[in-house]
C-alpha atoms as a PDB file:
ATOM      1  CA  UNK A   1     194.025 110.600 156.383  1.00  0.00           C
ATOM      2  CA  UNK A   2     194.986 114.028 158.422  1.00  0.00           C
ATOM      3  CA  UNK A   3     194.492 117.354 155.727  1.00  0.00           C
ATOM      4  CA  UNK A   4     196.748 119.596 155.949  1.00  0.00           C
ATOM      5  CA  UNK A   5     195.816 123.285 156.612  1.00  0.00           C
ATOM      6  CA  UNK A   6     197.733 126.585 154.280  1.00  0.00           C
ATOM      7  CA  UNK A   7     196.957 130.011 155.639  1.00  0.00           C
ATOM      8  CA  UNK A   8     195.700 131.964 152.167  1.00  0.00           C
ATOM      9  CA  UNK A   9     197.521 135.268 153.204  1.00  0.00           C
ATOM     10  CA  UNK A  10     200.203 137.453 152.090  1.00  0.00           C
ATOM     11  CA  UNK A  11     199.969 140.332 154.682  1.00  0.00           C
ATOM     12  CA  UNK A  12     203.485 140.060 156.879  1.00  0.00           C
ATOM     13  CA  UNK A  13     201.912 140.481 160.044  1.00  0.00           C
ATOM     14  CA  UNK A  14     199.435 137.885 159.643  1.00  0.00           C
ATOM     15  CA  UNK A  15     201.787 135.909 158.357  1.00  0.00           C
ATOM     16  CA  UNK A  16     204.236 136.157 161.054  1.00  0.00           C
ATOM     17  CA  UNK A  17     201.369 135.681 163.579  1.00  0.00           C
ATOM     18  CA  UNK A  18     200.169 131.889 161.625  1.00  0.00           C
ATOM     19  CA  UNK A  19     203.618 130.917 161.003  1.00  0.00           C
ATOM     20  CA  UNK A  20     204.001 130.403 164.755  1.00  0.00           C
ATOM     21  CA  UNK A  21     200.255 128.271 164.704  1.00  0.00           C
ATOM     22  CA  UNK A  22     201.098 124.701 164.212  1.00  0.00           C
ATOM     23  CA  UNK A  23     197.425 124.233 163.104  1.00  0.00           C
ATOM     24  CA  UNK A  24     199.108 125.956 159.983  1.00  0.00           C
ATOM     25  CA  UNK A  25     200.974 123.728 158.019  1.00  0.00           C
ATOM     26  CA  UNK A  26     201.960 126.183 155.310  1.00  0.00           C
ATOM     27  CA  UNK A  27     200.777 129.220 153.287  1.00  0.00           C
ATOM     28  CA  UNK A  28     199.818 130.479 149.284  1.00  0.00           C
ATOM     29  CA  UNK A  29     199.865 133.486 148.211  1.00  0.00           C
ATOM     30  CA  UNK A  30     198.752 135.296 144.867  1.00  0.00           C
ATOM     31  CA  UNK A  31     199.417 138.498 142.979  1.00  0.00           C
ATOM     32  CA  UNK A  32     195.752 140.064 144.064  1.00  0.00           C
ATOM     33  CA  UNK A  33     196.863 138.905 147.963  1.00  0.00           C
ATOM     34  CA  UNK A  34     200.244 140.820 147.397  1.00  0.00           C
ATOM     35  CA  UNK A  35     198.568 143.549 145.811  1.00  0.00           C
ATOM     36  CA  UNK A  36     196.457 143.960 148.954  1.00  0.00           C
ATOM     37  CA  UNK A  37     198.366 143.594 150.880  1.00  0.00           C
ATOM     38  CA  UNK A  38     201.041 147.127 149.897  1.00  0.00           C
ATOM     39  CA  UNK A  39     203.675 144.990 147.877  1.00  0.00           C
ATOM     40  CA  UNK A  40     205.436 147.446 145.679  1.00  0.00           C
ATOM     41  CA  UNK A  41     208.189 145.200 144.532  1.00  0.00           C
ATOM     42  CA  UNK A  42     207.359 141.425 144.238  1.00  0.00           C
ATOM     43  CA  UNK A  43     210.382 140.075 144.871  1.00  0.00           C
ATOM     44  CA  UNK A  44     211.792 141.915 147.712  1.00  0.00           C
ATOM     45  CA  UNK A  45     208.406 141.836 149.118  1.00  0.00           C
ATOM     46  CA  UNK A  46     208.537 138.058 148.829  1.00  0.00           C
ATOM     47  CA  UNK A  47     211.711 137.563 150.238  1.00  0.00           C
ATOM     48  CA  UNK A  48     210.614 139.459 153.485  1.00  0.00           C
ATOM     49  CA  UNK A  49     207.760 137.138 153.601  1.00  0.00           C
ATOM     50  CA  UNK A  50     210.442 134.005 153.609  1.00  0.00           C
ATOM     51  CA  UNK A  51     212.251 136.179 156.407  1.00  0.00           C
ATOM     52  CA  UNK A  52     209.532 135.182 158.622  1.00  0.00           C
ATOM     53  CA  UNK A  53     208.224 131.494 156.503  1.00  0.00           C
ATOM     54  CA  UNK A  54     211.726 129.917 155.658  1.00  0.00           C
ATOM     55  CA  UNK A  55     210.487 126.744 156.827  1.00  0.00           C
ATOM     56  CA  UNK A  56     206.557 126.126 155.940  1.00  0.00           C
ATOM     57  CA  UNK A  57     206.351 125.479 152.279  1.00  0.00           C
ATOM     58  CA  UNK A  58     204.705 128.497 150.847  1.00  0.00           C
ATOM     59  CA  UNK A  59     203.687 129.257 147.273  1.00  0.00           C
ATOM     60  CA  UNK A  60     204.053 132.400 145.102  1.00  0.00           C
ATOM     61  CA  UNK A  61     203.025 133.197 141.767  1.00  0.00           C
ATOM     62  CA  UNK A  62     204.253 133.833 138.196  1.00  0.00           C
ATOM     63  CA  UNK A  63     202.560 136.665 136.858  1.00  0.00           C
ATOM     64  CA  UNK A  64     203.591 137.008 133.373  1.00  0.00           C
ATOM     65  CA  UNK A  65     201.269 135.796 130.654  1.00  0.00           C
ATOM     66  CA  UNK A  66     203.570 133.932 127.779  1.00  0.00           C
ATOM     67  CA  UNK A  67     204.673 130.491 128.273  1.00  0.00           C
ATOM     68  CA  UNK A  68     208.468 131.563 127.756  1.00  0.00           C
ATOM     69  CA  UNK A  69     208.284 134.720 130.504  1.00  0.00           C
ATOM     70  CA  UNK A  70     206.219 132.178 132.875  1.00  0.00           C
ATOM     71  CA  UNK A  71     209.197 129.658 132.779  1.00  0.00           C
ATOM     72  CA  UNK A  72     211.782 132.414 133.701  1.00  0.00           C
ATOM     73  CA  UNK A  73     209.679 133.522 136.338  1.00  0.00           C
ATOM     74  CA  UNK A  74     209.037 130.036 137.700  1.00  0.00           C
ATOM     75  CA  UNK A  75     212.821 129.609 137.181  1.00  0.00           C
ATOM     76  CA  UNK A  76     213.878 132.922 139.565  1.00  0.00           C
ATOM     77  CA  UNK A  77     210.604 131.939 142.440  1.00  0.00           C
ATOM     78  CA  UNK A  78     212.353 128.796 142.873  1.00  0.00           C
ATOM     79  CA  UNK A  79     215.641 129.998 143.555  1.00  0.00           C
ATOM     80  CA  UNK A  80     214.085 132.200 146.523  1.00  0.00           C
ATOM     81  CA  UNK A  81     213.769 129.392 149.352  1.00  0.00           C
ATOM     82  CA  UNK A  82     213.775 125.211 150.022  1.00  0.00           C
ATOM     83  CA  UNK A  83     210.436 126.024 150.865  1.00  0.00           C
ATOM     84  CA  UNK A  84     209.470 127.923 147.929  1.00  0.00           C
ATOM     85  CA  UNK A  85     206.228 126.151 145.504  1.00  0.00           C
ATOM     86  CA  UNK A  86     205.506 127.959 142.369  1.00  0.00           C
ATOM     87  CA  UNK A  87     202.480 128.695 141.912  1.00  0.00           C
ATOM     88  CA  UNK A  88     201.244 128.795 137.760  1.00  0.00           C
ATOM     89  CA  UNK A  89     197.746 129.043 136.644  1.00  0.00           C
ATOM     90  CA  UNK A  90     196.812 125.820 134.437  1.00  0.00           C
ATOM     91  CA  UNK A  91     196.076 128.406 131.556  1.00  0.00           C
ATOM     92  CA  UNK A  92     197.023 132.074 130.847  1.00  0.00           C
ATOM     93  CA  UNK A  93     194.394 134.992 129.983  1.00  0.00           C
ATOM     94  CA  UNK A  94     194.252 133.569 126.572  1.00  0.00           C
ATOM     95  CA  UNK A  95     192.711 130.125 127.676  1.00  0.00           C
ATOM     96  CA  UNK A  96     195.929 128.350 126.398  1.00  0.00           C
ATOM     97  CA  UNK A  97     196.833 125.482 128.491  1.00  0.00           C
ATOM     98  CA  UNK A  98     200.096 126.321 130.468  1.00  0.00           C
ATOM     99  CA  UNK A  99     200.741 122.926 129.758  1.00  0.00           C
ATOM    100  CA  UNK A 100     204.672 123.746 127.691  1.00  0.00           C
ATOM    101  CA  UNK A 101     205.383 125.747 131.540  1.00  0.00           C
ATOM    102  CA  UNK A 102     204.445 123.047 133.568  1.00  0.00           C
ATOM    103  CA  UNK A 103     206.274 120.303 132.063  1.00  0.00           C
ATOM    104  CA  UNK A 104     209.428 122.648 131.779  1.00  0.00           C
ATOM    105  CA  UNK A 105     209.455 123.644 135.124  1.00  0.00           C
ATOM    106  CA  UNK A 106     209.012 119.831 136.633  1.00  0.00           C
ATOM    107  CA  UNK A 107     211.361 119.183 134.274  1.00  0.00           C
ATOM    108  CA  UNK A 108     213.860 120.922 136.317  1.00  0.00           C
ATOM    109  CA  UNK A 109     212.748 119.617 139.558  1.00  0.00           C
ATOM    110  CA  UNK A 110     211.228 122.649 140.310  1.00  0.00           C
ATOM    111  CA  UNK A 111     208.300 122.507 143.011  1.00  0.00           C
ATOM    112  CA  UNK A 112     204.782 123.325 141.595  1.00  0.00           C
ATOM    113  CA  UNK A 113     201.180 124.646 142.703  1.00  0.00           C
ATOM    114  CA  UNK A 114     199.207 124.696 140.019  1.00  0.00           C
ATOM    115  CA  UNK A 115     196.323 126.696 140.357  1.00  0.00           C
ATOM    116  CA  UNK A 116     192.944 128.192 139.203  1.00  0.00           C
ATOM    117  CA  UNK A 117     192.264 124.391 138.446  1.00  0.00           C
ATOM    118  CA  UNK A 118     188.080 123.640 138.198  1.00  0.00           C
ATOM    119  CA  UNK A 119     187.709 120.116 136.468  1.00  0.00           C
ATOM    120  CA  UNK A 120     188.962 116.723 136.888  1.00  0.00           C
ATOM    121  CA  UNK A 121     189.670 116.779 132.764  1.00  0.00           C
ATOM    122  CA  UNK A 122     192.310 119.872 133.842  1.00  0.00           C
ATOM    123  CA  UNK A 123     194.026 117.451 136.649  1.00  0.00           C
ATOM    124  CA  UNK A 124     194.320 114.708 133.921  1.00  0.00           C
ATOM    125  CA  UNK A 125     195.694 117.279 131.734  1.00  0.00           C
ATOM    126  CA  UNK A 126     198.133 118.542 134.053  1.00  0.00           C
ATOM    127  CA  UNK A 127     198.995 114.615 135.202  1.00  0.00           C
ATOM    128  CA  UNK A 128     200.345 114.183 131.632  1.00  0.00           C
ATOM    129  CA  UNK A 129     202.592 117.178 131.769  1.00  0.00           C
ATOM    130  CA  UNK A 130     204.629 115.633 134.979  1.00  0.00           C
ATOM    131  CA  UNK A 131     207.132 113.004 136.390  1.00  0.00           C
ATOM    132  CA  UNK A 132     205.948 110.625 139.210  1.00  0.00           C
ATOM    133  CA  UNK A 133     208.990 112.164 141.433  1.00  0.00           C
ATOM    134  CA  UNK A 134     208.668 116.255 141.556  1.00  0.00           C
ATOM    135  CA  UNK A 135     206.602 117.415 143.953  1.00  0.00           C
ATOM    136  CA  UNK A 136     203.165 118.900 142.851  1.00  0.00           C
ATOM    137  CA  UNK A 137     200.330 120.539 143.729  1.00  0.00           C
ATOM    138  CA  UNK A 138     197.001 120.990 142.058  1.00  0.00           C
ATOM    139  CA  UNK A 139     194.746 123.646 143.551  1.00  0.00           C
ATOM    140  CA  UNK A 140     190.978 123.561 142.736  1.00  0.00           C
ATOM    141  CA  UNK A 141     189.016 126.536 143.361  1.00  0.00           C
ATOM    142  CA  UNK A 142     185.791 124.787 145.088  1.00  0.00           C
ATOM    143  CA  UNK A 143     183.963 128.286 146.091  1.00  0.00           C
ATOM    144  CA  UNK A 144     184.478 130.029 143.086  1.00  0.00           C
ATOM    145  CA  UNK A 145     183.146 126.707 141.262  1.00  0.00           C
ATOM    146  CA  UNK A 146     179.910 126.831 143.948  1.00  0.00           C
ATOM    147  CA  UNK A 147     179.363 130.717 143.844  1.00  0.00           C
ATOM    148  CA  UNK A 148     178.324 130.249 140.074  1.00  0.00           C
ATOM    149  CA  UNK A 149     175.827 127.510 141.598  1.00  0.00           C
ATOM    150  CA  UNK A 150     178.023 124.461 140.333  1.00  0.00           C
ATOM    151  CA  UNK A 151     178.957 121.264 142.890  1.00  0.00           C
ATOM    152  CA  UNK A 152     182.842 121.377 143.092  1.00  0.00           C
ATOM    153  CA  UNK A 153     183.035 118.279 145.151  1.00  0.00           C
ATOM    154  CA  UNK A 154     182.518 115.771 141.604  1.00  0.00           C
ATOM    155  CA  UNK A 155     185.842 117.245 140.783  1.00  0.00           C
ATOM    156  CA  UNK A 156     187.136 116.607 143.440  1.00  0.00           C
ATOM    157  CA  UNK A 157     186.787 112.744 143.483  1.00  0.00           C
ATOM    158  CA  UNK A 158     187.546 112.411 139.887  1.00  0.00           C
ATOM    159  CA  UNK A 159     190.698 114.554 140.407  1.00  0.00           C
ATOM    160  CA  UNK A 160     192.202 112.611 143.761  1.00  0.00           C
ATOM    161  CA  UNK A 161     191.054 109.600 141.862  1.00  0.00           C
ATOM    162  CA  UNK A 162     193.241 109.685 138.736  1.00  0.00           C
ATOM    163  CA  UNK A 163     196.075 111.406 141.136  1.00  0.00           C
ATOM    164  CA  UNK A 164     196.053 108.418 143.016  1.00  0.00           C
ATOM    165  CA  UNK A 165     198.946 106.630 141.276  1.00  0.00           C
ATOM    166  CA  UNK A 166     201.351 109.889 141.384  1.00  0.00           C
ATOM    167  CA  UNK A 167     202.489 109.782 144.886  1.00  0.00           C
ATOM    168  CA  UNK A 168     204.140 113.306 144.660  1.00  0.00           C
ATOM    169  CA  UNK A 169     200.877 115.364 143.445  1.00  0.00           C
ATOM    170  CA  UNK A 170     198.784 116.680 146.527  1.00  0.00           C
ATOM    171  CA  UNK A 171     195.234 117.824 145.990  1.00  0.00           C
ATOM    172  CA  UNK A 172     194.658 121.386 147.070  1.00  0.00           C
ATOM    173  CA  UNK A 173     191.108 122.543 148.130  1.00  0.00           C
ATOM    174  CA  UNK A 174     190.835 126.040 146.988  1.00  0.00           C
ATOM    175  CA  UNK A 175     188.825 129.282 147.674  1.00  0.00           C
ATOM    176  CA  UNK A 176     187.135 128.473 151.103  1.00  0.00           C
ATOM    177  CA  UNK A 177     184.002 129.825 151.779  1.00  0.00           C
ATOM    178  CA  UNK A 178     182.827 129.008 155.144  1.00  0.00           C
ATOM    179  CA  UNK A 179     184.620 126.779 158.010  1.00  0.00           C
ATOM    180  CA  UNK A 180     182.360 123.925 156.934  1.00  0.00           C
ATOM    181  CA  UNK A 181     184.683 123.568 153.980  1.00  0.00           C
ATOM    182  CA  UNK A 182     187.352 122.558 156.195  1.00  0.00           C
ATOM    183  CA  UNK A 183     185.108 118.953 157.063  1.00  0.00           C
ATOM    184  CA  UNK A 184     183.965 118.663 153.399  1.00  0.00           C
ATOM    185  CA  UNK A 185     187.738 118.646 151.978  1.00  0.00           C
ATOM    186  CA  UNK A 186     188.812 116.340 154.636  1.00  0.00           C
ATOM    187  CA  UNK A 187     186.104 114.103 154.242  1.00  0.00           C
ATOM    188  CA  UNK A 188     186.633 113.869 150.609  1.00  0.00           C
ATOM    189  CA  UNK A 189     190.527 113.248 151.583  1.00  0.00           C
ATOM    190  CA  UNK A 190     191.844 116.243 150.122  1.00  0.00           C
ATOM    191  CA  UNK A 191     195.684 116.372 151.219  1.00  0.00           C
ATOM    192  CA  UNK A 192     195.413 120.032 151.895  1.00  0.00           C
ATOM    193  CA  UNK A 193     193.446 122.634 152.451  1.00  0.00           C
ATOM    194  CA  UNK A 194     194.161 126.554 151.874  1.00  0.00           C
ATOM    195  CA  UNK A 195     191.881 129.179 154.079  1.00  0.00           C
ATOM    196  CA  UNK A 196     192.115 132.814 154.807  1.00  0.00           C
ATOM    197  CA  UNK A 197     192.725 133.816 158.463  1.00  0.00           C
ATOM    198  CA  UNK A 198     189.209 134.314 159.685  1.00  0.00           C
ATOM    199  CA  UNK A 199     187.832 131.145 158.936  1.00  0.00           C
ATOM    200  CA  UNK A 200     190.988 129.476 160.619  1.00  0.00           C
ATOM    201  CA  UNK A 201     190.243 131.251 163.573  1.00  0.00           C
ATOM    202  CA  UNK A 202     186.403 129.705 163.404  1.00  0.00           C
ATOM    203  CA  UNK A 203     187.909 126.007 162.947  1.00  0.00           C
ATOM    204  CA  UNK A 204     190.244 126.226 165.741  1.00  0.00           C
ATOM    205  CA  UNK A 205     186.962 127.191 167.677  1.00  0.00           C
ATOM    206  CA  UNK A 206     185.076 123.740 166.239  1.00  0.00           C
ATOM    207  CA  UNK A 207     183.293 121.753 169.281  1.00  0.00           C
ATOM    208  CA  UNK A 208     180.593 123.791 170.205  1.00  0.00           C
ATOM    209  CA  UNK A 209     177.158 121.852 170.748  1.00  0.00           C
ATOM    210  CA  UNK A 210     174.510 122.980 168.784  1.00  0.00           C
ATOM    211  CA  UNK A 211     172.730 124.547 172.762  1.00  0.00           C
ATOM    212  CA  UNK A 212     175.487 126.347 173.197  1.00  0.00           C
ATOM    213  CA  UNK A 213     175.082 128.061 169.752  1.00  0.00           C
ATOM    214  CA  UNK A 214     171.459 128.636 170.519  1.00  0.00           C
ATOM    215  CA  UNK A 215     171.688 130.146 173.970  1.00  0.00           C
ATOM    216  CA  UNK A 216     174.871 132.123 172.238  1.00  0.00           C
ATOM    217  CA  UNK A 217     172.554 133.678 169.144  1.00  0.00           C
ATOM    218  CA  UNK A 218     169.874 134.554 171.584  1.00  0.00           C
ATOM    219  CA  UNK A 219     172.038 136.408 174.061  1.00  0.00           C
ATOM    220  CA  UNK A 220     173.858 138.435 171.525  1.00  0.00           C
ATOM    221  CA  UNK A 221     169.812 138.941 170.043  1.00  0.00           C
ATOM    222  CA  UNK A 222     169.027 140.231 173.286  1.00  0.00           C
ATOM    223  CA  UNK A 223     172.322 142.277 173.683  1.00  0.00           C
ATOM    224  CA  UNK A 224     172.095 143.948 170.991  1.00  0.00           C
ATOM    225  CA  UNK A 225     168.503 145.370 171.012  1.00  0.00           C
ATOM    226  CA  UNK A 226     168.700 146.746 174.221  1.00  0.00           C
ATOM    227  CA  UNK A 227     172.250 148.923 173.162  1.00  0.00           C
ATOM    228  CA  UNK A 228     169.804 149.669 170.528  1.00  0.00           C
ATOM    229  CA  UNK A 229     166.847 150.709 172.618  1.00  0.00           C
ATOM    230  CA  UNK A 230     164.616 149.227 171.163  1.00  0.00           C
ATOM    231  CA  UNK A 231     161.124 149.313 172.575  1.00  0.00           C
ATOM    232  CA  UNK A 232     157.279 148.654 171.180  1.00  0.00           C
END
């Protein structure tokens, strides 16, 4: 099974730049993304961004913290775009379950990534919440998990195996760390994947043979400690 690849990215020039890459099948986005990259105003910000993606599904998030204000959020994103996934964390800041949002939202037909997923027990959780038609998304946040020294991929099997039967829910690979990830999450048969820019770049680059990379990292060795001067 082919993965699809999301471009994790909210800045409009790099945006506008991937959304012409048909490696790039789509993109997500998140509050911290939009805060870094100069959104002022979230919605008008947004919209520019669906200027540019009206066609590639791309996902933006609620940001409010109550299960009510989350649903009216969820309720404008969607009106934004055809294209438009909202995104809503599977709990708020409290450690409730988001699980009231979720089903409300599906509910209404609405398009869903759900995100800042880490266990298989949160998929099942969230699998309980939804129809078998809507579509869904559940994003799990592999290099978070593995920066605390944890093995994401367990997850990751438990969670595409009890999504199996729902032919609507996609499993997201989350929070790449290194191109590598890429060939983990497809191996696995993740349905997409979601990677900044600069390790999409690396990907696209994929083929070299492993004397290529050697005579590479000895040249640029070499290169760089004679613009150094180095001498003994």
């Amino acid at each position: 099974m082919s993965i699809k690849v999301f471009c994790d990215i909210a800045d409009l020039k790099k945006i506008r730049r991937f959304n012409s890459n048909n490696f790039v099948k789509g993109f997500t986005t998140n509050p911290s993304l939009m805060r870094k990259a100069g959104a002022k105003d979230y919605k008008s910000y947004s919209k520019q961004i669906l200027k540019v993606c009206n066609r590639k599904p791309i996902s933006f998030e609620v940001f409010a913290d109550s299960p009510k204000s989350m649903i009216e959020q969820g309720i404008k994103i969607n009106k934004w775009g055809k294209n438009v996934y909202v995104k809503v964390p599977v709990i708020n800041s409290k450690r409730k379950f988001t699980g009231k949002v979720i089903r409300e939202l599906n509910s209404r037909n609405i398009k869903l990534n759900i995100t800042a997923v880490y266990t298989a027990k949160q998929t099942a959780k969230i699998l309980k919440m939804i129809n078998k038609k809507t579509k869904v998304i559940i994003s799990i946040f592999a290099g978070r998990a593995a920066d605390t020294g944890k093995d994401p991929v367990p997850e990751f099997i438990k969670s595409l195996r009890i999504a199996k039967s729902f032919k609507n829910v996609q499993i997201l690979w989350a929070s790449v760390r290194e191109p590598y990830n890429y060939i983990q999450a497809k191996q696995l048969g993740c349905h997409i994947i979601t990677i900044p820019p600069s390790i999409i770049e690396k990907i696209q680059k994929f083929g070299k043979s492993f004397d290529q990379l050697t005579q590479e990292t000895v040249k640029n060795f070499l290169i760089d400690s004679r613009k150094s001067k180095f001498t003994l």
